[in-house]
Each structure stands twice: as structure tokens, then as C-alpha cells.
PDB file of N, CA and C in Angstrom:
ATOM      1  N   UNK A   1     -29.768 -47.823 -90.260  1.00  0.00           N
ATOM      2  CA  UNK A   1     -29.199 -46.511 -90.027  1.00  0.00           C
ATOM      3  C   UNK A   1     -28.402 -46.097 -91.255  1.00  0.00           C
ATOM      4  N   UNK A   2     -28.216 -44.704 -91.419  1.00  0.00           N
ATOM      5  CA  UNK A   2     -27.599 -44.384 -92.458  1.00  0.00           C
ATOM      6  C   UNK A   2     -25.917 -44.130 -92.565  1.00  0.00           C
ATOM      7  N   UNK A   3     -25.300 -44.270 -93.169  1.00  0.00           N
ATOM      8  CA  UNK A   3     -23.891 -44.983 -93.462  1.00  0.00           C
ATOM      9  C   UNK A   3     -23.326 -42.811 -92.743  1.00  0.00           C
ATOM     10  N   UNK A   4     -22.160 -42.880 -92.306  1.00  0.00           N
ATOM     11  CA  UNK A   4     -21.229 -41.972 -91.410  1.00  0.00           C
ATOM     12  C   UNK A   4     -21.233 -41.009 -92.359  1.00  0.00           C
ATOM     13  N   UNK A   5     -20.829 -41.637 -93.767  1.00  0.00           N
ATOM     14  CA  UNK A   5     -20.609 -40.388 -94.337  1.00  0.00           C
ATOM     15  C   UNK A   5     -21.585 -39.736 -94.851  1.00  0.00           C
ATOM     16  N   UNK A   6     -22.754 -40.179 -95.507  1.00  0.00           N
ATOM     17  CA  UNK A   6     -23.819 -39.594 -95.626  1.00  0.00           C
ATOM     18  C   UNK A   6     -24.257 -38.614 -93.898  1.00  0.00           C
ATOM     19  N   UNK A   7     -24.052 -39.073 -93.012  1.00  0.00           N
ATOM     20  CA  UNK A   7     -24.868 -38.461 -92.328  1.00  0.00           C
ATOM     21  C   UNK A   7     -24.025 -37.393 -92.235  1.00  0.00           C
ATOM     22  N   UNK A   8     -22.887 -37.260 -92.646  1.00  0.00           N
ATOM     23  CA  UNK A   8     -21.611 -36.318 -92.356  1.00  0.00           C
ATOM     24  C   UNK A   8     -21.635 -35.230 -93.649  1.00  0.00           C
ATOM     25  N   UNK A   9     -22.431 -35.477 -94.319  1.00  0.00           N
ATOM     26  CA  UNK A   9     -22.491 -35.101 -95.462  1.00  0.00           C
ATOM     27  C   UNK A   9     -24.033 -33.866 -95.567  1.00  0.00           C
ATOM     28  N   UNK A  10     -24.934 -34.714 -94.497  1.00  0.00           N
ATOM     29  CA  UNK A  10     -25.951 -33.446 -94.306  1.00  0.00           C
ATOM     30  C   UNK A  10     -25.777 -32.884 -93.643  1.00  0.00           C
ATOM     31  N   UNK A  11     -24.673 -33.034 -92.400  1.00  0.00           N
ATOM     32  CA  UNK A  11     -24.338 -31.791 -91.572  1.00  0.00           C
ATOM     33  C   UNK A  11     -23.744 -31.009 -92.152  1.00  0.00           C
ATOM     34  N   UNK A  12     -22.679 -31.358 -93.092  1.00  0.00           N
ATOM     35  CA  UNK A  12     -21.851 -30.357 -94.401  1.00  0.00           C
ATOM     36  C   UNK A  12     -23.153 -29.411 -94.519  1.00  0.00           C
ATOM     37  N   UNK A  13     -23.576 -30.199 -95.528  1.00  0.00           N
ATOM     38  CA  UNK A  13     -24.748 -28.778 -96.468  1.00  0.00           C
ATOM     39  C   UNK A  13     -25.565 -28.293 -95.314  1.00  0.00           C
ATOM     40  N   UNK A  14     -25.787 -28.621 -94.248  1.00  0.00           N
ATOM     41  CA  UNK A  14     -26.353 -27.738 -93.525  1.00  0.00           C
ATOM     42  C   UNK A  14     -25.952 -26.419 -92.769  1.00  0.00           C
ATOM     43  N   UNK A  15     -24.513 -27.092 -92.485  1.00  0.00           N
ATOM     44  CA  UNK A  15     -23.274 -25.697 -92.365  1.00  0.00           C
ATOM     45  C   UNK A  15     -23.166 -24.977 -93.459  1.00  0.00           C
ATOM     46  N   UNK A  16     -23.293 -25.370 -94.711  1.00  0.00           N
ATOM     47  CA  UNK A  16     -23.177 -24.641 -95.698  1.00  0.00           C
ATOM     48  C   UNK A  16     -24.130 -23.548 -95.856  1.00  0.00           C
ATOM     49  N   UNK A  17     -25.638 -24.264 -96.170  1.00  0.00           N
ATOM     50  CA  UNK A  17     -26.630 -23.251 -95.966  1.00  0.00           C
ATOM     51  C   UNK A  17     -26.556 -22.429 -95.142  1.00  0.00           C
ATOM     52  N   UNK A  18     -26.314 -22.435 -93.836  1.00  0.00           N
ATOM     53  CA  UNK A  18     -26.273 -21.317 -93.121  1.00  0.00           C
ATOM     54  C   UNK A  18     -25.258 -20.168 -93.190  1.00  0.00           C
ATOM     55  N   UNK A  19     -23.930 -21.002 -94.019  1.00  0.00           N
ATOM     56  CA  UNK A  19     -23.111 -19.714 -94.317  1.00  0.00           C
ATOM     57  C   UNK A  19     -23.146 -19.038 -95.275  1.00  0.00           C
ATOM     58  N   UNK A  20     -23.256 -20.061 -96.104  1.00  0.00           N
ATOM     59  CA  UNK A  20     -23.258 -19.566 -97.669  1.00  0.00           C
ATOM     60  C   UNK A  20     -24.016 -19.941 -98.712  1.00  0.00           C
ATOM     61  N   UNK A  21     -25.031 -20.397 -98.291  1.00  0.00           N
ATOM     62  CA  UNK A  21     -26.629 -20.534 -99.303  1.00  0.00           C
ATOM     63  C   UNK A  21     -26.380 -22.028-100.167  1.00  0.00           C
ATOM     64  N   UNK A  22     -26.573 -22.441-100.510  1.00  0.00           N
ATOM     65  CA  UNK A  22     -26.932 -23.531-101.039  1.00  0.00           C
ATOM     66  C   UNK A  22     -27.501 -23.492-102.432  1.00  0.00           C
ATOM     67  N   UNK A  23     -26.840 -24.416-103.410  1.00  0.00           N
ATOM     68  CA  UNK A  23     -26.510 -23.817-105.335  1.00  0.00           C
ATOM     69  C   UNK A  23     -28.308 -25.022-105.576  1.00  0.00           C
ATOM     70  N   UNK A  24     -28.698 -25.026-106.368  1.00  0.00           N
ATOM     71  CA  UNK A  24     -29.993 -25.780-106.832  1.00  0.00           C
ATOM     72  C   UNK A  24     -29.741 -27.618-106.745  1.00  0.00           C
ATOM     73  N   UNK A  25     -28.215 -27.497-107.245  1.00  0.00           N
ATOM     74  CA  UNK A  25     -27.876 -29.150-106.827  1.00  0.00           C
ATOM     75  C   UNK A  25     -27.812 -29.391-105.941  1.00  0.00           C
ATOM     76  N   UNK A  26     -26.680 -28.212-104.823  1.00  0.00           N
ATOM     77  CA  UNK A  26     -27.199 -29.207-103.353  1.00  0.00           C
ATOM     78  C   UNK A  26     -28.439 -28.978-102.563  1.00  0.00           C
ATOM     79  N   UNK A  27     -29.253 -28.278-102.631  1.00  0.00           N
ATOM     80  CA  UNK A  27     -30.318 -28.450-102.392  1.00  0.00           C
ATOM     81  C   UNK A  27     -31.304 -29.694-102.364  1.00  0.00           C
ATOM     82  N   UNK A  28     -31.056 -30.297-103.757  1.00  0.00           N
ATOM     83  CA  UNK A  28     -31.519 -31.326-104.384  1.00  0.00           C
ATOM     84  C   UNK A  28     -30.885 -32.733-103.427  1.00  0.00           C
ATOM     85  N   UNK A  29     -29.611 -32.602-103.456  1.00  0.00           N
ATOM     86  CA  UNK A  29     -29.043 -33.807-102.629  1.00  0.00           C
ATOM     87  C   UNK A  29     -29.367 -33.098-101.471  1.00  0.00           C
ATOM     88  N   UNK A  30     -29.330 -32.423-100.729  1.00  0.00           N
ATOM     89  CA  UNK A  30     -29.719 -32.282 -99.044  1.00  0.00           C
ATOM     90  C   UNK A  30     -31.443 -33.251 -99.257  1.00  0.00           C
ATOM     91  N   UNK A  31     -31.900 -32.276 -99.894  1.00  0.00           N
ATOM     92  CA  UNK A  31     -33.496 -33.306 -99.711  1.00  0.00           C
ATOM     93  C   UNK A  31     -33.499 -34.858 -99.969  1.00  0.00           C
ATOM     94  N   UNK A  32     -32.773 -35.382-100.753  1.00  0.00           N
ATOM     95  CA  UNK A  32     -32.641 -36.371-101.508  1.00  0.00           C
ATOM     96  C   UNK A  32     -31.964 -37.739 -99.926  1.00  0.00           C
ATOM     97  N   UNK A  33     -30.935 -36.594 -99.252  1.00  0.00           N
ATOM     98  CA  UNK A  33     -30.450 -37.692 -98.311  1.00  0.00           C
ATOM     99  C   UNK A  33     -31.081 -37.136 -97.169  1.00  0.00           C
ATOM    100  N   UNK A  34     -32.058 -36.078 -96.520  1.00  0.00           N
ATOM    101  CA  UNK A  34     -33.119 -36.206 -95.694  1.00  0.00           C
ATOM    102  C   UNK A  34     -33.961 -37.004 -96.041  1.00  0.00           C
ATOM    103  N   UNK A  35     -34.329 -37.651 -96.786  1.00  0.00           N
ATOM    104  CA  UNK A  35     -35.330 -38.003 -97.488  1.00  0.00           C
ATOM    105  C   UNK A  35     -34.909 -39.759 -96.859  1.00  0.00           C
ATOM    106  N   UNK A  36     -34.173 -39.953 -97.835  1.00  0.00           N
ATOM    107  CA  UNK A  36     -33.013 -41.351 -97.092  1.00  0.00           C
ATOM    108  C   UNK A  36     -32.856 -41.672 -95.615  1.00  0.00           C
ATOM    109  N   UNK A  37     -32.592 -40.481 -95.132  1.00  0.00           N
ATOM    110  CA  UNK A  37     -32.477 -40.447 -93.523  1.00  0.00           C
ATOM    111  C   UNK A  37     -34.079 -40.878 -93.144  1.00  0.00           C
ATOM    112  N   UNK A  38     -34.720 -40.163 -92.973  1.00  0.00           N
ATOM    113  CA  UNK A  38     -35.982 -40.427 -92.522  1.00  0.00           C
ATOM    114  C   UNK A  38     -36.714 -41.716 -92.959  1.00  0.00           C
ATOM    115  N   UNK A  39     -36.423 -42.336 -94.164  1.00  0.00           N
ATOM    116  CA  UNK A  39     -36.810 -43.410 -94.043  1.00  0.00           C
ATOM    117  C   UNK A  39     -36.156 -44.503 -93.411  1.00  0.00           C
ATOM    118  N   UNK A  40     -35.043 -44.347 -92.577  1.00  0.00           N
ATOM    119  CA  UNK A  40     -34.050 -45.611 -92.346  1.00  0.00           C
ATOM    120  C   UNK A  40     -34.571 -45.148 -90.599  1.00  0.00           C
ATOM    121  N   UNK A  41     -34.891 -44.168 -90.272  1.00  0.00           N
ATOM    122  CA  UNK A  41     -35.273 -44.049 -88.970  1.00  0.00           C
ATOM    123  C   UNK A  41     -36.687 -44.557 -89.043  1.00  0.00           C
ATOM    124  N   UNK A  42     -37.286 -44.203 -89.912  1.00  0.00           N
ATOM    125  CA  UNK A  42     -38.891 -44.786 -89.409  1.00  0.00           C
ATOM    126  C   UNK A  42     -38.735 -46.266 -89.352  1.00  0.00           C
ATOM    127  N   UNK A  43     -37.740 -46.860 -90.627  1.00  0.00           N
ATOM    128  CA  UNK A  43     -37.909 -48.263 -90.508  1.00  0.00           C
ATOM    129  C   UNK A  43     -36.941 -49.115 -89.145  1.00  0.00           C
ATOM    130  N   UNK A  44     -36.025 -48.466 -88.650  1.00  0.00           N
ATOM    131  CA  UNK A  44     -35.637 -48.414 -87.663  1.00  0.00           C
ATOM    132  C   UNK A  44     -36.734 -48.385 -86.574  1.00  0.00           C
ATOM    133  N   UNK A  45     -37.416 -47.201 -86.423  1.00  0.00           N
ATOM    134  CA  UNK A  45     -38.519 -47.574 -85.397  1.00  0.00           C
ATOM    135  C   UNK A  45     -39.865 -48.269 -85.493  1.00  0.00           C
ATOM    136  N   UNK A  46     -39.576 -48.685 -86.830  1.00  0.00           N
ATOM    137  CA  UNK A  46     -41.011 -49.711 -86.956  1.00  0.00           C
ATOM    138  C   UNK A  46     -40.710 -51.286 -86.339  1.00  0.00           C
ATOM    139  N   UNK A  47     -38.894 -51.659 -86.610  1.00  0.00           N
ATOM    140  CA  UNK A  47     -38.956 -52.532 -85.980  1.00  0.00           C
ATOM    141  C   UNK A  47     -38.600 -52.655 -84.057  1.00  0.00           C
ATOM    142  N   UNK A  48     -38.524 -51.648 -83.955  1.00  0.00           N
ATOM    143  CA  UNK A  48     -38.343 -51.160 -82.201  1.00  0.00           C
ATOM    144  C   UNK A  48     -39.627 -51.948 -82.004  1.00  0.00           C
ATOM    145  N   UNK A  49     -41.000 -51.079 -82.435  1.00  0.00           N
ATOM    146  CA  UNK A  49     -42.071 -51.445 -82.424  1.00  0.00           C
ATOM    147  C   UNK A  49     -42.551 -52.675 -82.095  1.00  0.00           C
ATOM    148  N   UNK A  50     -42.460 -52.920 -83.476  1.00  0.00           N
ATOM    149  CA  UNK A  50     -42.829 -54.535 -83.200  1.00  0.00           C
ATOM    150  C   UNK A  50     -42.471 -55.625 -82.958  1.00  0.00           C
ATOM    151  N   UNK A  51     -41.265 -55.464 -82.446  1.00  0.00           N
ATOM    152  CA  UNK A  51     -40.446 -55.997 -81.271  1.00  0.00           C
ATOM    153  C   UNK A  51     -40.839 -55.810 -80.129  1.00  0.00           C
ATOM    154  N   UNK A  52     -41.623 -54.965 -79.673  1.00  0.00           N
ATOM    155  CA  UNK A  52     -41.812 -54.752 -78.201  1.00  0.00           C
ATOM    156  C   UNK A  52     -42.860 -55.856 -77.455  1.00  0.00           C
ATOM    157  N   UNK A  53     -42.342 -55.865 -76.129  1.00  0.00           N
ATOM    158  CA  UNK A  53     -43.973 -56.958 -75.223  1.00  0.00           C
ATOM    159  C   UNK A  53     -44.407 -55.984 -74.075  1.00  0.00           C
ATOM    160  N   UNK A  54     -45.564 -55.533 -74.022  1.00  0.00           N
ATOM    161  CA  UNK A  54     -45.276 -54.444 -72.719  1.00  0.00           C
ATOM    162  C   UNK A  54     -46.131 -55.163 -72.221  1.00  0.00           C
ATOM    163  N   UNK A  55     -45.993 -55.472 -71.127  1.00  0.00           N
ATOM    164  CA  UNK A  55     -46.147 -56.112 -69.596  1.00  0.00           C
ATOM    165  C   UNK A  55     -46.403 -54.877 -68.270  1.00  0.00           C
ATOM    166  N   UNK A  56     -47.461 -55.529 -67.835  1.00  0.00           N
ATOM    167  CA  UNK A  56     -48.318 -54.602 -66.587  1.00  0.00           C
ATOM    168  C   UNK A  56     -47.751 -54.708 -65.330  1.00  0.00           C
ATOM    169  N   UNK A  57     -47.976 -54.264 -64.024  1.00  0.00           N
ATOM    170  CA  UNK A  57     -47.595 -54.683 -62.926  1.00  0.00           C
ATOM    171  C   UNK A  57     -47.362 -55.823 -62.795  1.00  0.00           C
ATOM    172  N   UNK A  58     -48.714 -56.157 -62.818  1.00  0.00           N
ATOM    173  CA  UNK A  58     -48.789 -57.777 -62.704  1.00  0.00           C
ATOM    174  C   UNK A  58     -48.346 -59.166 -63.488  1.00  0.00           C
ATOM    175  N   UNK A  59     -47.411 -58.434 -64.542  1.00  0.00           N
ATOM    176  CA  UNK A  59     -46.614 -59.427 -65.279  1.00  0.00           C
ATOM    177  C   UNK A  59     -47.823 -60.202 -66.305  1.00  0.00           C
ATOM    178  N   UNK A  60     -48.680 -59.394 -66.916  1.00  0.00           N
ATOM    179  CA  UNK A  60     -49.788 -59.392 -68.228  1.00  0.00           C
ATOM    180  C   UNK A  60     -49.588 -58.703 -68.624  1.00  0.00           C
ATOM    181  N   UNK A  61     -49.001 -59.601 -70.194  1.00  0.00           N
ATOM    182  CA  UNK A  61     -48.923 -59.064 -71.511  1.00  0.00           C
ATOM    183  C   UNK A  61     -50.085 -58.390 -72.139  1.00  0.00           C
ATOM    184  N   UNK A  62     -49.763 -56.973 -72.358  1.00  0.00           N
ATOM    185  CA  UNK A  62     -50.932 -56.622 -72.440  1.00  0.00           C
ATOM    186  C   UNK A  62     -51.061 -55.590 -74.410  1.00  0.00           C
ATOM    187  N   UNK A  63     -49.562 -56.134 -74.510  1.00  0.00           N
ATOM    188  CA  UNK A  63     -49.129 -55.860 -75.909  1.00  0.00           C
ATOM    189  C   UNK A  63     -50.730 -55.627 -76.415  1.00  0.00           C
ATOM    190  N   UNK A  64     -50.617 -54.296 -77.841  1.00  0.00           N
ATOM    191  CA  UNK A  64     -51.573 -54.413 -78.800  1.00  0.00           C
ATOM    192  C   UNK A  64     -51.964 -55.456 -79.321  1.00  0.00           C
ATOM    193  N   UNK A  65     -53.076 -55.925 -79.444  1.00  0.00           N
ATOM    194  CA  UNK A  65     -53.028 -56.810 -80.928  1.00  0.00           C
ATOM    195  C   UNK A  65     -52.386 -56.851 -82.092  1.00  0.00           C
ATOM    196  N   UNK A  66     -52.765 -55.325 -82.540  1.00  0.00           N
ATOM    197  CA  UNK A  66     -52.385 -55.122 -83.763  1.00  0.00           C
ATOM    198  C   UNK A  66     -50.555 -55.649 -83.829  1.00  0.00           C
ATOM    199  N   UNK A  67     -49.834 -55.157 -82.781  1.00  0.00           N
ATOM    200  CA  UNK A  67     -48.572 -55.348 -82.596  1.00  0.00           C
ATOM    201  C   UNK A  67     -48.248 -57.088 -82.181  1.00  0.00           C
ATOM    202  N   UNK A  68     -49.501 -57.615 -81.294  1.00  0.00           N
ATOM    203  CA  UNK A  68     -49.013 -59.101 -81.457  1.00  0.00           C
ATOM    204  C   UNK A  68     -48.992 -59.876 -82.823  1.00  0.00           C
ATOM    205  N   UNK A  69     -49.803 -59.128 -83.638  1.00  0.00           N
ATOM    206  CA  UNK A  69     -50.396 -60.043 -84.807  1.00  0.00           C
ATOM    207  C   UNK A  69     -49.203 -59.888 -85.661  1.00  0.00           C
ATOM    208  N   UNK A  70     -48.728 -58.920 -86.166  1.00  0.00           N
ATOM    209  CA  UNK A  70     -47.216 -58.413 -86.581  1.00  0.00           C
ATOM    210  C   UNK A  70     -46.487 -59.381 -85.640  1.00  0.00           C
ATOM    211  N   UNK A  71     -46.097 -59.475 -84.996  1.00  0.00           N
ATOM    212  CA  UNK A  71     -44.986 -60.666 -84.387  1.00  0.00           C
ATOM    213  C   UNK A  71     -45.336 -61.884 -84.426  1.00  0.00           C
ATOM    214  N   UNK A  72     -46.469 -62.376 -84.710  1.00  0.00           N
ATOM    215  CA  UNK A  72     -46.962 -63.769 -84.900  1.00  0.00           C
ATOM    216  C   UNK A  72     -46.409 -64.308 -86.123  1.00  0.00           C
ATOM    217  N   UNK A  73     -46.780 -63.354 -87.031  1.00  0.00           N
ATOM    218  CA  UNK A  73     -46.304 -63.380 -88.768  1.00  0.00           C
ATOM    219  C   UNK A  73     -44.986 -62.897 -88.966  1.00  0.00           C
ATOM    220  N   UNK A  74     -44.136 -62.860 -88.058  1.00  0.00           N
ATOM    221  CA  UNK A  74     -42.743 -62.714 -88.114  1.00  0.00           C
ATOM    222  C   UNK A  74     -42.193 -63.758 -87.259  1.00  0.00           C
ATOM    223  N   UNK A  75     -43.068 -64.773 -86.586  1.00  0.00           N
ATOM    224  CA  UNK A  75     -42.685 -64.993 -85.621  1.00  0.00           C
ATOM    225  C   UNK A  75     -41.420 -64.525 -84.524  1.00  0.00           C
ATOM    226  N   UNK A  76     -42.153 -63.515 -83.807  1.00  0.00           N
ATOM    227  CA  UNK A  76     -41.012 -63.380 -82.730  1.00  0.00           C
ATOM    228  C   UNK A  76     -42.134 -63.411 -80.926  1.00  0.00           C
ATOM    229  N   UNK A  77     -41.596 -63.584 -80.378  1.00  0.00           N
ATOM    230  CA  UNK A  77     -42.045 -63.981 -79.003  1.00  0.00           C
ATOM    231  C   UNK A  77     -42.553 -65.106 -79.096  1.00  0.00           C
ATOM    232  N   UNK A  78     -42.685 -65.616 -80.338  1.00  0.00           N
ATOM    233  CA  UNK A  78     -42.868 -67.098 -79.939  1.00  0.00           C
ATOM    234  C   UNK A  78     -45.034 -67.579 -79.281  1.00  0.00           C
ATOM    235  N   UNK A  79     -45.289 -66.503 -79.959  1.00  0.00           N
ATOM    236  CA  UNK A  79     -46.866 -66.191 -79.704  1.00  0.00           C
ATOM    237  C   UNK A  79     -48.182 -67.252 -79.853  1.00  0.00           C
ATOM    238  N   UNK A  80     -48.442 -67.942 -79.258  1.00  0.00           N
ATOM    239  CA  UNK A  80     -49.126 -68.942 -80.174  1.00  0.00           C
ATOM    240  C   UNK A  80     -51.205 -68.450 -80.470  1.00  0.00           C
TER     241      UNK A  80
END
């Protein structure tokens, strides 16, 4: 996740833009720490991901492959 003040920092320039336009530099840093942001969330939800075991009624793992094979080579669940 991305650190308080950065994230405090694109709500700034975003209040800004809407009041009072935004100069070519901050423009540059707004994209620069969207840019930052979005990658700390995807990698954030990549490991949600492949962390997950989804299990059926009937208590069968019925996880992707693709997603067991990623946890095998990380070992997590312990997969054999």
C-alpha cells in the first residue's frame, strides 16, 4: 500500500485541479503517484489472489490450476 502521505498528497492535487487547474509539474507528479498507486494495488491484489483456496459445497478444492501452480512455487497451502 502506498505510504499516508502520498496518498494525501493525490487528494491535494486533486482538490486542486478542481479549483484551480493544475501548473505542468503537478500534473506530472499527480500521474507519476497515480501511476505508483495503481501499481501497489494491483500488486496488492495479485497477492489476495494467489493466496486464495476456493472450496465448493462439498468441501473440494476446486482452486484454478493456474492459481494452484503459483502457490506450489511459493509454497503456500502446502500443495503437494
Amino acid at each position: 500500500m502506498l505510504e499516508k502521505q502520498k496518498l494525501d498528497r493525490i487528494n491535494e492535487l486533486v482538490r486542486k485541479e478542481r479549483n484551480d487547474g493544475l501548473s505542468e509539474e503537478e500534473k506530472q507528479e499527480q500521474k507519476g503517484l497515480r501511476e505508483e498507486y495503481i501499481k501497489a494495488f494491483r500488486s496488492g491484489m495479485r497477492n489476495q489472489i494467489e493466496g486464495i483456496k476456493v472450496v465448493d459445497p462439498d468441501g473440494n478444492d476446486v482452486t484454478p490450476d493456474k492459481v494452484k501452480e503459483i502457490q506450489k512455487e511459493k509454497g503456500i497451502h502446502n500443495r503437494d
